[in-house]
Protein backbone atom coordinates (compact mmCIF):
# COMPACT_ATOMS: atom_id res chain seq x y z
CA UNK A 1 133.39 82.38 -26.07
CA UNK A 2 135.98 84.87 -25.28
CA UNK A 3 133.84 87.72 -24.29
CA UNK A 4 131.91 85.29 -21.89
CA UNK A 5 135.18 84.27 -20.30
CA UNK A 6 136.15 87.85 -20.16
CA UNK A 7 132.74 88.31 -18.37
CA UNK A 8 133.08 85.51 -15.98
CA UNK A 9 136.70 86.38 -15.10
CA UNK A 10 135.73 90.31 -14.09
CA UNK A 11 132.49 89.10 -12.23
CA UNK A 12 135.33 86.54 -10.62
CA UNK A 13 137.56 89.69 -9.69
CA UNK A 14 135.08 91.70 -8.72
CA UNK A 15 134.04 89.11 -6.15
CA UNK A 16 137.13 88.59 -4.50
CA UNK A 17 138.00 92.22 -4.57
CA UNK A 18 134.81 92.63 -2.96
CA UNK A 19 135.66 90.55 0.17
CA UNK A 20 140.00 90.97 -0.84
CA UNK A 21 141.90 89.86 2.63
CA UNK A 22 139.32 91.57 4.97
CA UNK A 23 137.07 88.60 4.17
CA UNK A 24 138.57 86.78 7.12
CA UNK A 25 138.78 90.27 10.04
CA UNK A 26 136.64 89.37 12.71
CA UNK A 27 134.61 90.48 15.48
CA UNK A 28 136.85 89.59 17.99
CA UNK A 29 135.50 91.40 21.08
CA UNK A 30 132.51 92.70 22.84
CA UNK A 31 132.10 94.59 26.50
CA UNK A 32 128.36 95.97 26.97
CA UNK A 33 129.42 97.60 30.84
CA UNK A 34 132.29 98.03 33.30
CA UNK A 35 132.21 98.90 37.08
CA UNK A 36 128.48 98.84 36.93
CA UNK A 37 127.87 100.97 34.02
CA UNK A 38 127.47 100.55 30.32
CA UNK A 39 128.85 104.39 29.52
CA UNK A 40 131.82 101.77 29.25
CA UNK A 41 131.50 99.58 26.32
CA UNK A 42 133.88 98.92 23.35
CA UNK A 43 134.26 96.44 20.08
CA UNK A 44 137.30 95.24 19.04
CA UNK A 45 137.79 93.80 15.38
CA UNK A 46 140.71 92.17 14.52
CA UNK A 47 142.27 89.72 11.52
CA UNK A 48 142.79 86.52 12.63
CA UNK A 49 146.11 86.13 10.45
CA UNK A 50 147.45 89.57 11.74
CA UNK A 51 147.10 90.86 8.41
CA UNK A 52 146.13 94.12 7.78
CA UNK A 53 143.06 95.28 6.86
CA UNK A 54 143.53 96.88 2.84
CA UNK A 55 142.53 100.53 2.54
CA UNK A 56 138.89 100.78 1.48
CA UNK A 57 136.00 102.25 3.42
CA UNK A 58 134.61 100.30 6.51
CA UNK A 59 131.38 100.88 8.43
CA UNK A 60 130.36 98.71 11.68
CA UNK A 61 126.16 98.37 11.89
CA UNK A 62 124.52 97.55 15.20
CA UNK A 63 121.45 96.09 15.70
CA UNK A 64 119.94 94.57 18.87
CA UNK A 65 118.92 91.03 19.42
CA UNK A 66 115.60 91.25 17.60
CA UNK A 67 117.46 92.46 14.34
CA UNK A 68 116.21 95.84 14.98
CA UNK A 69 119.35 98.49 13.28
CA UNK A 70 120.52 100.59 16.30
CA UNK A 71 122.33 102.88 13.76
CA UNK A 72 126.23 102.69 11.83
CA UNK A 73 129.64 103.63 12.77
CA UNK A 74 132.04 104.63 10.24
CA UNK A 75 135.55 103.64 10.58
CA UNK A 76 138.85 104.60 9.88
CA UNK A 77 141.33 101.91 9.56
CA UNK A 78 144.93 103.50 8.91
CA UNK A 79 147.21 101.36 7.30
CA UNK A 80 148.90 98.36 8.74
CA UNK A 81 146.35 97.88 11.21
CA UNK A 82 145.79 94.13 12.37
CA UNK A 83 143.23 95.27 15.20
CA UNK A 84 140.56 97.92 15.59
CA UNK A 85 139.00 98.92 18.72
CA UNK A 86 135.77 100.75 18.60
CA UNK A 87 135.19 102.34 22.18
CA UNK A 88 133.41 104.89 24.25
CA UNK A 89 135.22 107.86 26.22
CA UNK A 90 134.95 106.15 29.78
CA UNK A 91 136.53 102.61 28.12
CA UNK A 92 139.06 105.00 26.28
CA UNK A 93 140.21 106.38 29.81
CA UNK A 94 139.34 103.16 32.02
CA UNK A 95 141.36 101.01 29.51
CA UNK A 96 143.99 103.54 28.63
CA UNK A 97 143.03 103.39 24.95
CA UNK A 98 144.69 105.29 22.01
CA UNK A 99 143.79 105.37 18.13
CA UNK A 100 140.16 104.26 18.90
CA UNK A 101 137.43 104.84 17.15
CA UNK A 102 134.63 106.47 19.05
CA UNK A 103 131.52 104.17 19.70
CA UNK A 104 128.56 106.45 19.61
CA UNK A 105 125.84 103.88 20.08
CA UNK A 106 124.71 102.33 23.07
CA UNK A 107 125.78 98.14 23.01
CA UNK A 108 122.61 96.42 24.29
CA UNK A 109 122.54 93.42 26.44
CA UNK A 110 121.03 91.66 23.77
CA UNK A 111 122.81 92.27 20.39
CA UNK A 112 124.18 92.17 17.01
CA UNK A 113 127.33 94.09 15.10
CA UNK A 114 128.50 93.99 11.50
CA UNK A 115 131.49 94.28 9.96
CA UNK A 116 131.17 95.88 6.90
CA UNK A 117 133.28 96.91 3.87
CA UNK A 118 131.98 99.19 1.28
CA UNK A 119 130.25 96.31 -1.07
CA UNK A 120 129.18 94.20 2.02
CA UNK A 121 128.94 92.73 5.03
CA UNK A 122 131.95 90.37 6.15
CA UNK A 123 131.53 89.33 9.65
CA UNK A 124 128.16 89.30 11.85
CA UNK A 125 128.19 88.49 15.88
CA UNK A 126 125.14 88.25 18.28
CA UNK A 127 125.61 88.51 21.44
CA UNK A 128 123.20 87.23 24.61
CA UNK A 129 119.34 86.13 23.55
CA UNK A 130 119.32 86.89 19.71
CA UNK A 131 115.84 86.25 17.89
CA UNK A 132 116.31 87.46 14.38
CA UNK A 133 119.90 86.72 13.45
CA UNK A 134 121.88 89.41 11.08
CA UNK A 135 124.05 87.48 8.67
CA UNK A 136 126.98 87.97 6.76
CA UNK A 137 127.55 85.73 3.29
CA UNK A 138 130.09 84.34 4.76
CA UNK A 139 130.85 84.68 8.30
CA UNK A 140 128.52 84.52 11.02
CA UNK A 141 128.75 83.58 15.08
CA UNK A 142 127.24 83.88 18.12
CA UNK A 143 128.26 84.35 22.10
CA UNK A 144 127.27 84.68 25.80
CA UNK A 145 126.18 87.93 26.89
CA UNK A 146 129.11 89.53 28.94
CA UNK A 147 128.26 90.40 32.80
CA UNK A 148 129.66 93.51 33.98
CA UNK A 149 133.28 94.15 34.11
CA UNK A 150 133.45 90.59 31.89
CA UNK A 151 133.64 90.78 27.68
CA UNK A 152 133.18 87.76 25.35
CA UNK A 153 135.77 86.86 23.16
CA UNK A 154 136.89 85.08 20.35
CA UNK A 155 139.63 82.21 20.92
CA UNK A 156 140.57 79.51 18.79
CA UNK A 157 137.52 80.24 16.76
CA UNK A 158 134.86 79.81 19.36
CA UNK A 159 133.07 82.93 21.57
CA UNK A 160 133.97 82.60 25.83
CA UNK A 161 133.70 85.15 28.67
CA UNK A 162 137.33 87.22 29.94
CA UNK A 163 138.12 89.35 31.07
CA UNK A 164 139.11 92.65 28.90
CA UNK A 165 141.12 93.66 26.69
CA UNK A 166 140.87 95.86 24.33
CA UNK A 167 143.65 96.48 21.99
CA UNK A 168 145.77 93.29 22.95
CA UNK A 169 145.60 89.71 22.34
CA UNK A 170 142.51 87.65 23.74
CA UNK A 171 143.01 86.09 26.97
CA UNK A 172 142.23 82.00 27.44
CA UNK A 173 138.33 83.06 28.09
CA UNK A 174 136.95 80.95 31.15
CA UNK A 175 133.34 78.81 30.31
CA UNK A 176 130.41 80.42 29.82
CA UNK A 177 129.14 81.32 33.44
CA UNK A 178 125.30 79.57 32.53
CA UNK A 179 126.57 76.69 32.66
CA UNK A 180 127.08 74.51 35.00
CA UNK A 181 131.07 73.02 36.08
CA UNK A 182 129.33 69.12 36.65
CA UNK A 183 130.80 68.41 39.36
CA UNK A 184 129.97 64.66 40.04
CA UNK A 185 128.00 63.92 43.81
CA UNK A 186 130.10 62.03 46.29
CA UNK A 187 128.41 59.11 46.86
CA UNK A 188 126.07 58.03 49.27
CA UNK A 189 126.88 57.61 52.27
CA UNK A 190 127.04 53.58 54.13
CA UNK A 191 123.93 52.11 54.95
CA UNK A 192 123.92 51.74 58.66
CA UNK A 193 124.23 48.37 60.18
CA UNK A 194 121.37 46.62 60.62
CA UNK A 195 120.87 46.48 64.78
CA UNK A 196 122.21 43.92 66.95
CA UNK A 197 119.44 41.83 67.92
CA UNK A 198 119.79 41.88 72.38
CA UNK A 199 120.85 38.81 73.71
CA UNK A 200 117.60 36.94 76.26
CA UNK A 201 117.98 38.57 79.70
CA UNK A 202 117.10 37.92 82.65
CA UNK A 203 117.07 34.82 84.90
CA UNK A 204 114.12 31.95 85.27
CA UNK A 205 114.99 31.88 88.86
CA UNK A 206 115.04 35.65 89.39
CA UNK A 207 111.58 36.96 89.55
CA UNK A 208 112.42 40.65 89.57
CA UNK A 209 113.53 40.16 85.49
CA UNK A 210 110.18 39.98 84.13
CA UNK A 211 111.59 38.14 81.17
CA UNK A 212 108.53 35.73 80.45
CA UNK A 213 110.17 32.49 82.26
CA UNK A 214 109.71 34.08 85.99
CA UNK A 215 106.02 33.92 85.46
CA UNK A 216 106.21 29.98 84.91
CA UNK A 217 108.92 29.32 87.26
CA UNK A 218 106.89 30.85 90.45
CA UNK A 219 103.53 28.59 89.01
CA UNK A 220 105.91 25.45 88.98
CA UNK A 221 106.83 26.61 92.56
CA UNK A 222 103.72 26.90 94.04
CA UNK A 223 102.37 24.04 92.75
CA UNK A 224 105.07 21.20 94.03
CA UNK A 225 104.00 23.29 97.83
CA UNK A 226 100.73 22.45 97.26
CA UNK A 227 101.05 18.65 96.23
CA UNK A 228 103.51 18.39 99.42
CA UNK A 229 100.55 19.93 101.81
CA UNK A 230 98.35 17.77 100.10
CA UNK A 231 100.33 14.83 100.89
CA UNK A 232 100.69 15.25 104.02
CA UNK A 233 97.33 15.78 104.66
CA UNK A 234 96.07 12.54 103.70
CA UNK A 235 98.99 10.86 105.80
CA UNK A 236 96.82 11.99 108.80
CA UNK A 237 93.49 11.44 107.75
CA UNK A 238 94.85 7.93 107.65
């Protein structure tokens, strides 16, 4: 019984020192291009808790969104260091940039990085339209691609777009530009009034108003001179 706790208790430490406090460092940002070019690109890892990372070997792996391996970076963390930024020459100079580490492969618009100590991986992030999703045992998240001059960050746990910066604290990211503010249609506008219906014009006893009374007013007419001719005829006849 004692050698199988003994076992349990070094598999037990061997775990944790696997992972030790770098178990929680991050991916924290990603820029694929910068005034219209992607010569400029940079990752920036950092530990959430502003811990340092411990002293053992690190590697960062890049794949693109299909889970195809672009290739590994291997990285020197020197002690005390709480953030890491992984960059190319134009970000270094753009960006003003010292103690990077150089980023030798080319950041898709589509893709994947891992964080890796020298047992395994500790955080994975896909960027943009990711297929095959690289994991981590632990960690694992996902985020917007970043337009030009634009990187996607990591605040308050969740990925936005920001804009840069490499090397300080994330910036409150704005929403992810796919997607629409909502902004709620006035609404419609009044329904007209219905018409006025027009008033009856024109007069009986006006025959220029054709206003379908003149018509019987001039028969009435005619007929009472006709009876009164008549009349009077007869008068002499008798």
């Amino acid at each position: 019984m004692k050698l199988r706790t003994a076992v349990a208790g070094c598999v037990l430490l061997a775990s944790g020192s696997a992972f030790a406090a770098d178990h929680i460092a991050r991916i924290a940002e990603v820029m694929v291009s910068n005034q219209g070019s992607n010569t400029s690109q940079f990752i920036e890892l950092e530990d959430p808790n502003g811990e340092s990372f411990p002293s053992t070997p690190y590697s960062m792996t890049l794949f693109d969104g299909a889970g195809t391996s672009l290739g590994s970076v291997a990285l020197t963390v020197p002690a005390g260091t709480t953030r890491l930024v992984v960059a190319t020459a134009t970000a270094v100079t753009q960006f003003g940039l010292t103690g990077a580490t150089a980023l030798t492969i080319t950041l898709p618009v589509n893709g994947q990085v891992c964080f890796n100590n020298s047992v395994a991986r500790i955080h994975c992030f896909g960027w943009g339209n990711v297929t095959s999703q690289i994991v981590a045992p632990l960690n694992n998240d996902l985020g917007p691609t970043p337009p030009d001059g634009m990187s996607v960050q990591r605040v308050s746990g969740t990925y936005a777009l920001g804009t840069p910066t490499p090397g300080a604290a994330n910036t409150a990211a704005v929403p992810d530009s796919s997607i629409d503010a909502g902004v709620i249609d006035a609404p419609p506008a009044a329904v007209d009034a219905a018409p006025a219906i027009d008033a009856p014009t024109g007069n009986p006893n006006n025959p220029s108003k054709d206003d379908g009374c003149s018509v019987g007013a001039g028969a009435s007419w005619f007929g009472l001179v006709g009876l009164a001719a008549l009349v009077l005829l007869r008068r002499r006849r008798a």
